[in-house]
Protein backbone atom coordinates (compact mmCIF):
# COMPACT_ATOMS: atom_id res chain seq x y z
CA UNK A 1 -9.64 15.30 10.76
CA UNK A 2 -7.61 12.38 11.34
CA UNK A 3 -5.11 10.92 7.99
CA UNK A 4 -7.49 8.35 7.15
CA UNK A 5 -4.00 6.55 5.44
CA UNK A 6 -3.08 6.29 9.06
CA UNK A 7 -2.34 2.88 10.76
CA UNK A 8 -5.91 1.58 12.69
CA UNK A 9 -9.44 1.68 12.41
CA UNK A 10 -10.45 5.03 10.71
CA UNK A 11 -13.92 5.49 10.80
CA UNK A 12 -16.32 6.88 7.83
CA UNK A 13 -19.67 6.70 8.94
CA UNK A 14 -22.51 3.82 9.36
CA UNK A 15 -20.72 0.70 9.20
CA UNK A 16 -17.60 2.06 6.78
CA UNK A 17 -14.20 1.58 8.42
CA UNK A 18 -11.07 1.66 7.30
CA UNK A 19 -8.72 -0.87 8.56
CA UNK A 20 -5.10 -0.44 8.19
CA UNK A 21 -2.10 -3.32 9.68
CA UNK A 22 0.89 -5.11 8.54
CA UNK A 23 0.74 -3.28 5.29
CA UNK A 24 -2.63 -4.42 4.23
CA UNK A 25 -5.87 -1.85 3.60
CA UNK A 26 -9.35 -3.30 4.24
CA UNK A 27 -12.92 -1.32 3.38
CA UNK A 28 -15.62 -2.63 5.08
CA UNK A 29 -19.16 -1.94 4.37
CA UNK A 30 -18.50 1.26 2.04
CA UNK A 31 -21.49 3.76 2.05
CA UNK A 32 -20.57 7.14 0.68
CA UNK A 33 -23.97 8.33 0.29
CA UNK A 34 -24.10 12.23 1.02
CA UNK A 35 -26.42 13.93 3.85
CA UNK A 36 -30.20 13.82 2.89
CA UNK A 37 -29.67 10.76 0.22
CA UNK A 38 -31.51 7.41 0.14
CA UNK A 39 -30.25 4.09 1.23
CA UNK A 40 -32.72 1.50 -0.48
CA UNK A 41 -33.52 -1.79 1.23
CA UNK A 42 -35.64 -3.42 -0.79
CA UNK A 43 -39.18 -3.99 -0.81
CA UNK A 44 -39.95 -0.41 -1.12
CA UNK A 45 -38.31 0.34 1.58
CA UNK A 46 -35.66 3.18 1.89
CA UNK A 47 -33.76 5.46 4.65
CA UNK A 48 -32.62 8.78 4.82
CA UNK A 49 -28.78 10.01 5.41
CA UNK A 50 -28.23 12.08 8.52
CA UNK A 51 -24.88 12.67 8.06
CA UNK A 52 -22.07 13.47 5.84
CA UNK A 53 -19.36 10.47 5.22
CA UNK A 54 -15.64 11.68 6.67
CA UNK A 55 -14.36 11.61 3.61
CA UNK A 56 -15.46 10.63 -0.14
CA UNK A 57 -14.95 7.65 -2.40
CA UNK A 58 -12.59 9.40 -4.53
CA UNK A 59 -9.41 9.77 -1.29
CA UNK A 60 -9.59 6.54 -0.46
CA UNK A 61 -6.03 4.66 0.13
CA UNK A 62 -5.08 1.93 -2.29
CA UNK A 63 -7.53 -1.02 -1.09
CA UNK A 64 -6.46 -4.60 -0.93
CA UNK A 65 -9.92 -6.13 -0.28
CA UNK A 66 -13.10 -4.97 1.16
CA UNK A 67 -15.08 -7.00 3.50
CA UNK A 68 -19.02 -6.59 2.80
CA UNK A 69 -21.59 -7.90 5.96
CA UNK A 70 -24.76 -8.16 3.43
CA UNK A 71 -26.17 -6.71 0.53
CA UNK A 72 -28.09 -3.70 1.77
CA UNK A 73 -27.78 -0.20 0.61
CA UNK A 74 -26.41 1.95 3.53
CA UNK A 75 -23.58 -0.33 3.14
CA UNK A 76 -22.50 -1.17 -0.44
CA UNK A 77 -24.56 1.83 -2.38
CA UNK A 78 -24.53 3.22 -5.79
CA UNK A 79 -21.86 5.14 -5.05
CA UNK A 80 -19.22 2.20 -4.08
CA UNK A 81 -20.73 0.46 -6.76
CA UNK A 82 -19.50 2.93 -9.61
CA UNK A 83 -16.58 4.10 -7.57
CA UNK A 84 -14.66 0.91 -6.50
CA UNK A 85 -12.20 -1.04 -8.12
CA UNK A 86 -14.07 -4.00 -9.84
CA UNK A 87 -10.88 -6.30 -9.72
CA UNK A 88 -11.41 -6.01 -5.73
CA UNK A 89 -11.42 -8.90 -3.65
CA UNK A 90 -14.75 -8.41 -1.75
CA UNK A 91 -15.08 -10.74 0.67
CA UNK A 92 -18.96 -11.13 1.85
CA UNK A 93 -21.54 -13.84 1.64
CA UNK A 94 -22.80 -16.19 -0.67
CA UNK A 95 -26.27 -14.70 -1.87
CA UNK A 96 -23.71 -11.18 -1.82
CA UNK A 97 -20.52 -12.12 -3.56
CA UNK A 98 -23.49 -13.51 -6.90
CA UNK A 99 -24.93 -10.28 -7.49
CA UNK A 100 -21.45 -8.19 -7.04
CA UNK A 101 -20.27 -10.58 -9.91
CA UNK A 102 -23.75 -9.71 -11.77
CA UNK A 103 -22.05 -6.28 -11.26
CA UNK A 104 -18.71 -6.75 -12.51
CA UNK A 105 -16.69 -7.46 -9.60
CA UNK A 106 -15.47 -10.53 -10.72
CA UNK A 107 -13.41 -11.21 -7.44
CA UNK A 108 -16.11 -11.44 -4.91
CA UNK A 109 -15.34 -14.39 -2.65
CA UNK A 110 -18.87 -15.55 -1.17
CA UNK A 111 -18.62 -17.08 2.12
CA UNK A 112 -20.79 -19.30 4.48
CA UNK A 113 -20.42 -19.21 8.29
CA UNK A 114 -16.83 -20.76 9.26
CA UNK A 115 -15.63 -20.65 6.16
CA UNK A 116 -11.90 -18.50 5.52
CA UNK A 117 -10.75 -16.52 2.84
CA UNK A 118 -6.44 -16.29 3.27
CA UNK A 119 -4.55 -13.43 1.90
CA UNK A 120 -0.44 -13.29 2.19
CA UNK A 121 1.84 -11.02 1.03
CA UNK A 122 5.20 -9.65 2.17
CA UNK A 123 5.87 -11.93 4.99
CA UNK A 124 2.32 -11.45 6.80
CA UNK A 125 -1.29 -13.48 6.35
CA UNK A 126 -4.58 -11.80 6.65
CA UNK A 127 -7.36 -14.38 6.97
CA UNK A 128 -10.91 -13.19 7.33
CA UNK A 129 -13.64 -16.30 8.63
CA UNK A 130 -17.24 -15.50 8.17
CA UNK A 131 -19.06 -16.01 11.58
CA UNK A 132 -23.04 -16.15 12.03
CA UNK A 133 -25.50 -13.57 12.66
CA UNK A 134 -28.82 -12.58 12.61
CA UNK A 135 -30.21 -9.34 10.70
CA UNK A 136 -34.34 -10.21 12.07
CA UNK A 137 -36.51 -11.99 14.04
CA UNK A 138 -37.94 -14.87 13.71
CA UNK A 139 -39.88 -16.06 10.12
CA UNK A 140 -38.71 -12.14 8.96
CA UNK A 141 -35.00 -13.18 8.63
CA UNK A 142 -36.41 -14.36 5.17
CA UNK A 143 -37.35 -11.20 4.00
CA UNK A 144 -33.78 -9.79 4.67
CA UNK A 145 -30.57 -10.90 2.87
CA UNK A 146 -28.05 -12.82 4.36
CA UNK A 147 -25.30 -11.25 6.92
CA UNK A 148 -22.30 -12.42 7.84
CA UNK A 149 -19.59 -11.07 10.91
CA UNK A 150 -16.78 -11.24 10.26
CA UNK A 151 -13.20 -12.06 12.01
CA UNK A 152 -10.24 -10.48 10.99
CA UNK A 153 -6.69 -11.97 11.88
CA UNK A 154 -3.54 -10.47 11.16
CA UNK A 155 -0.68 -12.33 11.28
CA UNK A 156 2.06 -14.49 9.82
CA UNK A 157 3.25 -17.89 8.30
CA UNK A 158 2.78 -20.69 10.31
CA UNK A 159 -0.11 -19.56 12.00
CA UNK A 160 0.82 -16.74 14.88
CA UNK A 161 -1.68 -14.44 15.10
CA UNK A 162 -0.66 -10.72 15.99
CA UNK A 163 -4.20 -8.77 15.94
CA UNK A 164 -7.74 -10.13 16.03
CA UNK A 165 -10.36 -7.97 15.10
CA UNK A 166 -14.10 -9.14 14.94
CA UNK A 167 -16.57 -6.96 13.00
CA UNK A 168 -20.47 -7.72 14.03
CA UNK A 169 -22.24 -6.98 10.78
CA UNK A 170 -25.98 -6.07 11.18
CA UNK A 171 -27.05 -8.81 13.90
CA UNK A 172 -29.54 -9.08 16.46
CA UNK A 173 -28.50 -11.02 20.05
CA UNK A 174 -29.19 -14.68 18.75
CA UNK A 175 -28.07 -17.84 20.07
CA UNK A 176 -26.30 -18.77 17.02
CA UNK A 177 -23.25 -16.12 18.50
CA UNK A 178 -22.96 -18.18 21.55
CA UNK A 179 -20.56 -20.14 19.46
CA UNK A 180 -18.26 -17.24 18.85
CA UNK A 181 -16.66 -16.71 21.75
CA UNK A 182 -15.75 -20.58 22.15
CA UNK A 183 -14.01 -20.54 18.60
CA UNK A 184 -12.52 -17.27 19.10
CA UNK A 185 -12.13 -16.53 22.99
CA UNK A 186 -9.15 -14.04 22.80
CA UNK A 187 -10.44 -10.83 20.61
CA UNK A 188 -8.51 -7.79 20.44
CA UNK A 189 -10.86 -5.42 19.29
CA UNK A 190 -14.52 -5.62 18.39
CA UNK A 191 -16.68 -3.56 16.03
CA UNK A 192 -20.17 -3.60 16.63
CA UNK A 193 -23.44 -2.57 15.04
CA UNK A 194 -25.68 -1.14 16.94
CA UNK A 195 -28.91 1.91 15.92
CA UNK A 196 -31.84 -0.39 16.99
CA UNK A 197 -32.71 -0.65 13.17
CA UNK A 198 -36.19 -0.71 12.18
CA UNK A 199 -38.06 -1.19 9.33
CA UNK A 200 -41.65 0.05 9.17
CA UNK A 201 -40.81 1.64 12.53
CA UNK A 202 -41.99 -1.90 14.02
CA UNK A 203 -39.16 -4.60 13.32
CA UNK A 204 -36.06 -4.52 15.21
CA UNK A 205 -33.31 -5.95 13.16
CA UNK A 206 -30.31 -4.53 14.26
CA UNK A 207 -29.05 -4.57 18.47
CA UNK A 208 -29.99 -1.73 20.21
CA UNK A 209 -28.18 -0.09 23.29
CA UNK A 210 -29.62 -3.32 25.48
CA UNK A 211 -28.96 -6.18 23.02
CA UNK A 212 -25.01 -4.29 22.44
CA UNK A 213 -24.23 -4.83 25.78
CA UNK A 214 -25.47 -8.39 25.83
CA UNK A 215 -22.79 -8.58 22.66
CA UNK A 216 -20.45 -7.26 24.47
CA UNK A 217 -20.57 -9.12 27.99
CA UNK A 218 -21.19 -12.31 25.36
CA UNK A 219 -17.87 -11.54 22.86
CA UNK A 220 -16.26 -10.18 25.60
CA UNK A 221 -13.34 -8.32 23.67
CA UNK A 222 -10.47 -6.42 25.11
CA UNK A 223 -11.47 -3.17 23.14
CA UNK A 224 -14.89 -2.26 21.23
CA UNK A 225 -15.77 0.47 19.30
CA UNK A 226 -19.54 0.92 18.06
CA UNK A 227 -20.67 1.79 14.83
CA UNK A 228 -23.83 1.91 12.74
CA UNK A 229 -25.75 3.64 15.11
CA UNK A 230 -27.40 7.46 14.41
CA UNK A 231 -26.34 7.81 10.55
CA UNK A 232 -30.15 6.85 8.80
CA UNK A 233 -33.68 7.94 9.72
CA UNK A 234 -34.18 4.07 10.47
CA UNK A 235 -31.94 3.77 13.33
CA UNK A 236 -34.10 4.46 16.56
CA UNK A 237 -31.93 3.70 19.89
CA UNK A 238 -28.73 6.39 20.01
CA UNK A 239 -25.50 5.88 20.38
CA UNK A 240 -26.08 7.29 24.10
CA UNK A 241 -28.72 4.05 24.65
CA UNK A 242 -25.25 1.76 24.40
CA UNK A 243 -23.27 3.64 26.24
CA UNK A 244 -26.18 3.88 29.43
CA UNK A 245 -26.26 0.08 29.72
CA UNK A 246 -22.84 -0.60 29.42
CA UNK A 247 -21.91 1.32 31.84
CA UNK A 248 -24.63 0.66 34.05
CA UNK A 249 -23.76 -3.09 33.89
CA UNK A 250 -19.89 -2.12 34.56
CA UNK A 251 -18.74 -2.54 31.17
CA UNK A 252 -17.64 0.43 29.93
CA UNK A 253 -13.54 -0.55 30.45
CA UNK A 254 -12.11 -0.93 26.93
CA UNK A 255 -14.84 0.66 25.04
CA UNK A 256 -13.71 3.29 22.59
CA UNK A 257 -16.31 6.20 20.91
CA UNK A 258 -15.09 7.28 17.96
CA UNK A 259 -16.12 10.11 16.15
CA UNK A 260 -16.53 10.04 11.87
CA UNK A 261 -13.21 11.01 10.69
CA UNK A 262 -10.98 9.98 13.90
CA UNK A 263 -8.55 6.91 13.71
CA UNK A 264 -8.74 4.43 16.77
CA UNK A 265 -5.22 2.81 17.38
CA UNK A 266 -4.53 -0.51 16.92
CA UNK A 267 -4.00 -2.91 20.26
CA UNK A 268 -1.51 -4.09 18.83
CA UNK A 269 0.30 -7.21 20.64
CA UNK A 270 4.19 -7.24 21.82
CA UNK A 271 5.86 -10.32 20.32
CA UNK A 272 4.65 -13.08 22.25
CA UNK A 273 2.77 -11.11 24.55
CA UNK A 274 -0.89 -9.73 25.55
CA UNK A 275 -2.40 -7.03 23.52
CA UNK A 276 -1.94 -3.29 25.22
């Protein structure tokens, strides 16, 4: 297994990454559920654990913040909730960051769509804008809570920018991304949900292998790696369904599969230059 204190994008499981650059340590989504455990998603509603996180709560790195797409439980659970720092920054929405301070993290920062939270510290700036998605369909988008993607930017004082990295959260292909890719048209690396979520076995509310490459020719970044895609008995289109239409559409250059408990490098960008 790969040193998951390594520099880049070590991956857990589901949608939990962690993110390592310029000295800072991000979390995102954490869900340390074990194999055979329930993820509950309100209403009744609960999925099963297929597989085994790469590693535990409990050897995690020092965290500075986590960044949280929505308030579901196959990504913050019962188990980051009793294991993680409370004095955390967690950086997620609105309805989100309210009921982690109903929790005792008193640090959530609750975001709406454009909005920035800016962290600095030794010399280099981490700033992390919440960008718009869209967990359902439709009227049903009221029935699930509010998700956010999310764009990570490592860099330094006075505004030069050495990585971007833009995490999908649990979306479906809406036209509210459209306005991503004009905001934000140079993206290093991009992290996206996939698993063709549904609930009830009926609604879709998650992109399946069809809908990621739409992201993808849409976003359009210079490396992707997919996540969130055969860990719960509620994902239905494999990690195999992406890969198919991708490269079937001729998209495949840049895209990265990596396995639970492998690091993906960094594209890290030569001073004043393009990202390898």
């Amino acid at each position: 297994m790969a040193d998951p204190n390594g520099s880049g994008v070590f991956f857990v499981g589901n949608a939990t990454t962690l993110i390592r650059y310029h000295g800072f340590t991000l979390l995102t989504d954490p869900n340390f559920l074990h194999r055979g455990q329930r993820a509950y998603l309100g209403y009744g509603l609960s999925t099963r654990r297929r597989s085994e996180p790469a590693i535990g709560i409990d050897r995690l790195p020092l965290l500075d913040a986590v960044v949280l797409s929505h308030m579901h439980g196959d990504h913050w659970d019962r188990v980051a909730r009793r294991g993680l720092d409370r004095a955390l920054p967690v950086v997620t929405t609105r309805e989100a960051a309210r009921r982690l301070r109903r929790q005792g993290f008193g640090e959530a920062v609750g975001l709406g769509s454009w909005q920035e939270w800016l962290f600095e510290r030794d010399g280099h700036t981490l700033r992390v804008t919440s960008l718009p998605a869209r967990h359902a369909p439709g009227a049903a988008q009221a029935f699930l809570p509010p998700v956010m993607g999310s764009m990570l930017e490592f860099g330094r004082p006075g505004g030069q920018t050495d990585l971007r990295i833009y995490i999908s959260g649990d979306t479906l292909m809406d036209g509210c991304l459209s306005a991503i890719p004009e905001r934000f048209p140079d993206i290093d690396l991009g992290i996206v949900h996939l698993g063709g979520t549904k609930l009830l076995g009926l609604l879709m509310v998650t992109m399946d292998g069809r809908q990621g490459a739409e992201w993808l020719k849409l976003i359009h970044p210079r490396h992707t790696m997919p996540v969130h895609y055969d860990d719960y008995t509620a994902f239905t289109s494999p990690l195999a369904d992406f890969r198919r239409e991708v490269e079937r559409r001729g998209l495949s250059g840049g895209v990265h599969y990596v396995e639970r408990g492998q690091t993906h490098p960094l594209p890290v960008r030569p001073a004043g230059g393009v990202p390898l």
